[in-house]
Protein backbone atom coordinates (compact mmCIF):
# COMPACT_ATOMS: atom_id res chain seq x y z
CA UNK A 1 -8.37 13.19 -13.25
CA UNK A 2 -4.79 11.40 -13.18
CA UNK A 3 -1.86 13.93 -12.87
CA UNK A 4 1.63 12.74 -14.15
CA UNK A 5 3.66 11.06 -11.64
CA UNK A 6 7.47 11.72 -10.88
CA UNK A 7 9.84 9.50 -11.93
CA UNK A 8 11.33 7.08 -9.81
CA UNK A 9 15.33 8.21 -10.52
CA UNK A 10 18.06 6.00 -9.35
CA UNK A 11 19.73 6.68 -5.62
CA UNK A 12 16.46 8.71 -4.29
CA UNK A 13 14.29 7.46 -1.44
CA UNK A 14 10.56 7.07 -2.05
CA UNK A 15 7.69 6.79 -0.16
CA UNK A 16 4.70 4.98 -2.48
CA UNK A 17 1.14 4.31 -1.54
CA UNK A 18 -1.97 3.73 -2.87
CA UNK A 19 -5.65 3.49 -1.94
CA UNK A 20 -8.52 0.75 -2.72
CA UNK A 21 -10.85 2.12 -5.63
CA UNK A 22 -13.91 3.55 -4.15
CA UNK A 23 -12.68 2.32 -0.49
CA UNK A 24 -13.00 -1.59 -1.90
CA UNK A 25 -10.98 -3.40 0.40
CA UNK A 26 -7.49 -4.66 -1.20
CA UNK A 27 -7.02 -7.38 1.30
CA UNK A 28 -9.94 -9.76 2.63
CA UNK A 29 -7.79 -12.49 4.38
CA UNK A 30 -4.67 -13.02 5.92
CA UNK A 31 -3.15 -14.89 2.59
CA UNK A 32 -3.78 -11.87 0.68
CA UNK A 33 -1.82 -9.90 2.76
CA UNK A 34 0.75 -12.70 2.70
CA UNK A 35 0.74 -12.64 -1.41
CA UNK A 36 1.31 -9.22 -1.76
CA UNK A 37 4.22 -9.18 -0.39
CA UNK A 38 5.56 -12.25 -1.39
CA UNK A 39 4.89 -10.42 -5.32
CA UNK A 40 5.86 -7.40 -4.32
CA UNK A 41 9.56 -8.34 -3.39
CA UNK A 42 9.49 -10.63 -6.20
CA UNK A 43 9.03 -7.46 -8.86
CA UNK A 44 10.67 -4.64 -6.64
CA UNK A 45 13.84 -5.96 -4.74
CA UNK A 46 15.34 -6.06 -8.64
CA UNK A 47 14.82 -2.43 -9.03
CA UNK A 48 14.83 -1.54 -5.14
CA UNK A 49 15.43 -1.45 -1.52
CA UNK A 50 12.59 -1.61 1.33
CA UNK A 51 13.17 0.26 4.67
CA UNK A 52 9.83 0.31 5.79
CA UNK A 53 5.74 -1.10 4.73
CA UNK A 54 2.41 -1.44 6.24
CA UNK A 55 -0.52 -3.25 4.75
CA UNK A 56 -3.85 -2.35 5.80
CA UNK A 57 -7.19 -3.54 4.40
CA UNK A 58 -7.91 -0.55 1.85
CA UNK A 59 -4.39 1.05 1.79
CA UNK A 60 -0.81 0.30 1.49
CA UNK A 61 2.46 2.45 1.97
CA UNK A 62 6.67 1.70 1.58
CA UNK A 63 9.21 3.34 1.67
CA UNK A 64 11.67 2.37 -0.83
CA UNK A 65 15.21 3.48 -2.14
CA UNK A 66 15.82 3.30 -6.11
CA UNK A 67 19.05 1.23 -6.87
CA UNK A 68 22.20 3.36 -8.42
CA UNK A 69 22.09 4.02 -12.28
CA UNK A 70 24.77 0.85 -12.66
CA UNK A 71 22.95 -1.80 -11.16
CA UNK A 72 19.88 -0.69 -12.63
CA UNK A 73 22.14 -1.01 -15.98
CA UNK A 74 22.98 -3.91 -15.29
CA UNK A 75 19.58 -5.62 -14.31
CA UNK A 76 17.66 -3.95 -17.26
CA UNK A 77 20.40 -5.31 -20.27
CA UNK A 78 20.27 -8.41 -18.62
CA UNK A 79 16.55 -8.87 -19.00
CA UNK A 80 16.67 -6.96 -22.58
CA UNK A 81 20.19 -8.37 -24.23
CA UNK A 82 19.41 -7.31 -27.43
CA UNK A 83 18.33 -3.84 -26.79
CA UNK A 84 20.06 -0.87 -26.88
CA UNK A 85 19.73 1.34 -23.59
CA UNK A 86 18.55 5.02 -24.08
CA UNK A 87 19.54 6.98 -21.41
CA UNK A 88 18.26 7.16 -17.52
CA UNK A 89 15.06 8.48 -19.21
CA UNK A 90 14.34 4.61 -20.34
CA UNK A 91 15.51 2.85 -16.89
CA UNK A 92 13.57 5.09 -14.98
CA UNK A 93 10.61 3.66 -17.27
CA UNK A 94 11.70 0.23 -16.75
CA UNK A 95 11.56 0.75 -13.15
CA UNK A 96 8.28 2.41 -12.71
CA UNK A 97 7.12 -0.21 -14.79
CA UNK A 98 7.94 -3.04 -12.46
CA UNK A 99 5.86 -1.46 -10.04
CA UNK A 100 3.34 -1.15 -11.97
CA UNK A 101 3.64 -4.48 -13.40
CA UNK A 102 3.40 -5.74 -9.71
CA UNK A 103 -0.07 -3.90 -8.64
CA UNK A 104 -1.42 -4.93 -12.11
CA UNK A 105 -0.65 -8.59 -11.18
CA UNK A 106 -2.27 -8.29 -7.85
CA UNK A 107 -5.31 -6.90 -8.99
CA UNK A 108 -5.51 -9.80 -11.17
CA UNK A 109 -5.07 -12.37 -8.97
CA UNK A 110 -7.56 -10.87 -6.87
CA UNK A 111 -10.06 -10.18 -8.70
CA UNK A 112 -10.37 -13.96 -10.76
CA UNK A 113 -9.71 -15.15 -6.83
CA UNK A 114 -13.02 -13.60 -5.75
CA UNK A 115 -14.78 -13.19 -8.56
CA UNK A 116 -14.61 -9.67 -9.04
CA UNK A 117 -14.14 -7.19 -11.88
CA UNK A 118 -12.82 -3.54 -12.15
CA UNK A 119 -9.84 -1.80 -11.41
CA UNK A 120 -8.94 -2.61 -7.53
CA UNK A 121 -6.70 0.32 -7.25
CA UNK A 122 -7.70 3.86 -7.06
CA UNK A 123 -5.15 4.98 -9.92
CA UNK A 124 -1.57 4.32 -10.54
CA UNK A 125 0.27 4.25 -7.50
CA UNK A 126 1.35 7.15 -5.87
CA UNK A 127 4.75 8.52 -4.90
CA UNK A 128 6.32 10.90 -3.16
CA UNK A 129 10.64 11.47 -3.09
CA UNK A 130 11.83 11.58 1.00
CA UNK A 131 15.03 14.33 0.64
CA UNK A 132 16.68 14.18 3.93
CA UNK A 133 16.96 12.19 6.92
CA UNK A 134 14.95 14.11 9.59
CA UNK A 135 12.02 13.10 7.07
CA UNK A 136 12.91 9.33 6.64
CA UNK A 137 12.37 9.15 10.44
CA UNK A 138 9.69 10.81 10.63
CA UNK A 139 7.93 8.56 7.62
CA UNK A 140 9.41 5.35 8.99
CA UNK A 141 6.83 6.45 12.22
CA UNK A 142 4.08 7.63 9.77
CA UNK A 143 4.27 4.25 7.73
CA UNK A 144 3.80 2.02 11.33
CA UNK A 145 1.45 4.54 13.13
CA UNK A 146 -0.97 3.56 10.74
CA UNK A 147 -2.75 1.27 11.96
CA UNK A 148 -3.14 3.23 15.52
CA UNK A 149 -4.15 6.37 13.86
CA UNK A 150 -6.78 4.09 12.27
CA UNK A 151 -8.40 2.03 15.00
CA UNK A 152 -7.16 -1.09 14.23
CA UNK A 153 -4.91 -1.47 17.33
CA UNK A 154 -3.95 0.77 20.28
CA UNK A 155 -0.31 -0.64 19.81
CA UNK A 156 1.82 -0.53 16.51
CA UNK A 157 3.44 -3.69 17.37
CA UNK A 158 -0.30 -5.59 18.03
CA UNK A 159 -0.37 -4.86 13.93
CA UNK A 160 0.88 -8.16 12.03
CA UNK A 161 1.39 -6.23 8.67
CA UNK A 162 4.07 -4.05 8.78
CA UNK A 163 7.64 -3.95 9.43
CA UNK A 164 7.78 -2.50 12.92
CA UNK A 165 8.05 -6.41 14.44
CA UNK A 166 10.61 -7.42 11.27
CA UNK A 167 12.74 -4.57 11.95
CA UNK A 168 12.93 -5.03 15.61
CA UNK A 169 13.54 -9.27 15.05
CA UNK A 170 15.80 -8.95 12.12
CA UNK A 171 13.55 -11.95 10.93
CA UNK A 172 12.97 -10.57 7.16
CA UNK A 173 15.72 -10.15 5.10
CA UNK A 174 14.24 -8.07 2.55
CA UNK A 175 13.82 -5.17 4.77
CA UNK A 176 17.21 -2.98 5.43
CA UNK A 177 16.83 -3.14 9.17
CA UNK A 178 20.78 -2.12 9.71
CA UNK A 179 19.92 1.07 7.64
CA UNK A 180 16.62 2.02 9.69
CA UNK A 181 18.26 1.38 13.02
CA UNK A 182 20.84 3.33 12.19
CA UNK A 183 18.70 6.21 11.23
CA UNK A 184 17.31 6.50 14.70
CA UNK A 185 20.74 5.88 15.93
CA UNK A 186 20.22 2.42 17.93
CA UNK A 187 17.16 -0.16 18.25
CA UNK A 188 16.65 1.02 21.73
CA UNK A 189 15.56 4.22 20.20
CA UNK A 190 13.95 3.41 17.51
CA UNK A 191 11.68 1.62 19.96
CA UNK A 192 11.13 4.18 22.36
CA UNK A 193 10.18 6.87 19.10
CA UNK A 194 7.64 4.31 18.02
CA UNK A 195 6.02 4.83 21.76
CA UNK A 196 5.42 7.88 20.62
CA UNK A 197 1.91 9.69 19.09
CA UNK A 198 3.56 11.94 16.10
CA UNK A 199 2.39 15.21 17.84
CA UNK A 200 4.53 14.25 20.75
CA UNK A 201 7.52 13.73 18.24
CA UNK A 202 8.85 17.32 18.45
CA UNK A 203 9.56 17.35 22.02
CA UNK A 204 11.90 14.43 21.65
């Protein structure tokens, strides 16, 4: 049974995630992969910032940063003109919504692409708010380890869907590389964490 999820509240750090329904695969081919993200930044970088993401076939995870209270002001009477704006209660809506707007757009697309009906998702996507910096790190790690601690590859960087590679190359501009490097102090150390297994983390 669905339990109420948090609100995503302007200025906090988030890390969301979300499973395939009844392990169903959420990505079958490399374009899929591709078109998620592609949507994703389409509906979120209005409402958000991404630091970190990995795609795998029957699970997702980013970490994200909710805009301040102005811009989100600003973005949501843009859209709605002719609206009057009740409170953070009602952006906080809005924004949840756009995520939710996104995953309900991929599911569609997916399923008409391969024939398929249902709900693709588990539930409505999960969330969880990251409060300090020593646990940023650590999920930055989490979010590309993923795909080691699963058996896809023995190295994170062998993994083509995740932000371990963009973050290193600076090649993807909707990812705030500057902010993660600067989290782990320099790139040569965010490279040698990510050499790491997370149960050798603590002797670093």
């Amino acid at each position: 049974m669905s339990t109420k999820k948090i609100p995503l509240e302007p200025d906090k750090y988030y890390h969301i995630y979300n499973h395939g329904n009844a392990n169903d695969d959420l990505f079958l081919e490399e374009k899929n992969y591709k078109f998620f993200l592609t949507r994703f930044y389409q509906y979120a970088n209005s409402v958000s910032e991404t630091f970190a993401y990995c795609l795998l076939p029957n699970h997702f995870h980013f970490l994200i940063k909710i805009k301040s209270e102005t811009e989100l002001e600003k973005i949501y009477l843009k859209k709605y003109p002719r609206q009057n704006l009740q409170g953070l209660e009602e952006l906080t809506a809005y924004t949840s919504r756009q995520f939710s707007n996104f995953f309900n757009a991929y599911a569609k697309a997916f399923n008409k692409m391969y024939n398929r009906r249902g709900a693709l998702f588990i539930d409505a996507f999960e969330r969880k708010e990251v409060k300090d910096r020593d646990y940023l790190i650590k999920l930055v790690h989490y979010i590309h380890y993923n795909p080691v601690h699963h058996g896809f590859v023995s190295k994170i960087e062998d993994w083509n869907f995740l932000s371990y590679n963009l973050i290193i190359s600076g090649t993807d501009p909707n990812i705030r590389r500057k902010d993660v490097i600067n989290w782990f102090e320099d790139l040569d150390n965010f490279i040698f964490y990510h050499q790491h297994k997370p149960d050798e983390l603590n002797i670093l």
